[in-house]
C-alpha atoms as a PDB file:
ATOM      1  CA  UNK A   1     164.086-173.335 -89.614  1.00  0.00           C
ATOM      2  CA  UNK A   2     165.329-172.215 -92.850  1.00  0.00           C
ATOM      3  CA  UNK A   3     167.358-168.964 -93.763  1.00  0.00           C
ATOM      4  CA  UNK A   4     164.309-166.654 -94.332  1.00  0.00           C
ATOM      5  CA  UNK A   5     162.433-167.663 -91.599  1.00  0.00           C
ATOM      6  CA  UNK A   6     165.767-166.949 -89.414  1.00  0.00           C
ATOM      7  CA  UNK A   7     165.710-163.520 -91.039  1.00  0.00           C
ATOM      8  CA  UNK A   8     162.771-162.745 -90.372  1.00  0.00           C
ATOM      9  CA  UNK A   9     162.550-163.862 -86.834  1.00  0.00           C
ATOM     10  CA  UNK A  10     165.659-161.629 -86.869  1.00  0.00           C
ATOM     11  CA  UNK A  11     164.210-158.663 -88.103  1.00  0.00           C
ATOM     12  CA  UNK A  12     161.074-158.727 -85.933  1.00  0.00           C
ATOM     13  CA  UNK A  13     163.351-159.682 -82.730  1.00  0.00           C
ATOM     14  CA  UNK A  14     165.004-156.019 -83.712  1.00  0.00           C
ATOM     15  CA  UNK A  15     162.253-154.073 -84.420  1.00  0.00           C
ATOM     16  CA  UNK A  16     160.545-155.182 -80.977  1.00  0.00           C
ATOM     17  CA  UNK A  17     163.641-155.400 -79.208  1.00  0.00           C
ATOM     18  CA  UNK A  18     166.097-152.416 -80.311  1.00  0.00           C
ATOM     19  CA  UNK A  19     169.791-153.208 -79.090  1.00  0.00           C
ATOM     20  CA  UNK A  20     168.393-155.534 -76.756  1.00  0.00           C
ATOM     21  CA  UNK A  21     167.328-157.849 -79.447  1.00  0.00           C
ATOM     22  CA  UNK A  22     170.518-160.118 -79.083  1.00  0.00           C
ATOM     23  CA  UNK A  23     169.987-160.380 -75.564  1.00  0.00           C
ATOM     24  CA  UNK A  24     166.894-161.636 -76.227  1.00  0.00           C
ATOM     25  CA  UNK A  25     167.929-164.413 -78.664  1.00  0.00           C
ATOM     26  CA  UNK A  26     170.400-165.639 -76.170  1.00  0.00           C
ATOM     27  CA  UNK A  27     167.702-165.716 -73.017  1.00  0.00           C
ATOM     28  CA  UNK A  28     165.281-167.478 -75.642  1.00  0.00           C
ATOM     29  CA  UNK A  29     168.779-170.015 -76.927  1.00  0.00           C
ATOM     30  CA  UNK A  30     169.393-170.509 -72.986  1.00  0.00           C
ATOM     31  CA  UNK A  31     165.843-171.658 -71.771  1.00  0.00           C
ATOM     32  CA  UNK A  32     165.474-173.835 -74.776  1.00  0.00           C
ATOM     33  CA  UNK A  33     168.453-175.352 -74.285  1.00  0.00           C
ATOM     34  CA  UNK A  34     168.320-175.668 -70.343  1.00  0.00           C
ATOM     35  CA  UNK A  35     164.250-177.506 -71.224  1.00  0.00           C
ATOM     36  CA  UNK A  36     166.282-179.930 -73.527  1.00  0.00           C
ATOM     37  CA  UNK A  37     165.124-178.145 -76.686  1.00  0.00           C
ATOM     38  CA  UNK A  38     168.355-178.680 -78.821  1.00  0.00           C
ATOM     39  CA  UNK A  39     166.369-178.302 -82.254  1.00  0.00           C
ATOM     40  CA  UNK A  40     164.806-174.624 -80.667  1.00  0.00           C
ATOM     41  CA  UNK A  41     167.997-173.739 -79.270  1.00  0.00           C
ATOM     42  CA  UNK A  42     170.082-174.175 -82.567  1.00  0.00           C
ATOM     43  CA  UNK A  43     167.114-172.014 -84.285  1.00  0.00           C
ATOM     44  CA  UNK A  44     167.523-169.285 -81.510  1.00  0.00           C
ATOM     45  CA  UNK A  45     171.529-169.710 -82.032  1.00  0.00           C
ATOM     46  CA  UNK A  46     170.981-168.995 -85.850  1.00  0.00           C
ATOM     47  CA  UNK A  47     168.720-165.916 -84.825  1.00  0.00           C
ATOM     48  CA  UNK A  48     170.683-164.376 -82.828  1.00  0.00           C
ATOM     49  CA  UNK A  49     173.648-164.788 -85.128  1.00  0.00           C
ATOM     50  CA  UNK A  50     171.369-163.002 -87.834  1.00  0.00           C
ATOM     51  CA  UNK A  51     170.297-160.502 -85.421  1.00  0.00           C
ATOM     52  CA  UNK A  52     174.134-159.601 -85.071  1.00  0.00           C
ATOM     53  CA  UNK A  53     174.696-159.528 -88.664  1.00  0.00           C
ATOM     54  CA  UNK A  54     171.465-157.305 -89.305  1.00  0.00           C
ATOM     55  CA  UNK A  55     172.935-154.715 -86.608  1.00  0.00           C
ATOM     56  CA  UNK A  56     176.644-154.043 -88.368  1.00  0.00           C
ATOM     57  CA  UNK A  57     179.690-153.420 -85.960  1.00  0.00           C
ATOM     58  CA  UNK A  58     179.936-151.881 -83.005  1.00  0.00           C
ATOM     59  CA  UNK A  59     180.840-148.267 -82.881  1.00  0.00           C
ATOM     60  CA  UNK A  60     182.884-147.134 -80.314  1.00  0.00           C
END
């Protein structure tokens, strides 16, 4: 998966998703990963890095 399909899997994953989104990329990382999926699970692992990026730092 390249960097603008990442992004954009990103930016949907947010707008469906809200603060959950994250979550979600790690559930979606996990079962690929546990079904022997490295390739998916690396592209989840990218998405939900971009998904943090996207959302700026936490506010406390």
């Amino acid at each position: 998966m390249d960097a603008i399909q990442t992004a954009e899997y990103a930016r949907a994953l947010l707008s469906a998703h809200g603060p959950k989104a994250e979550a979600e990329a790690a559930r979606k990382m996990r079962e690929s990963h546990d079904a022997g999926r490295k390739s998916e699970a690396a592209d989840w692992a990218a998405i939900r890095q971009a998904v943090t990026e996207r959302r700026g730092p936490s506010q406390t």
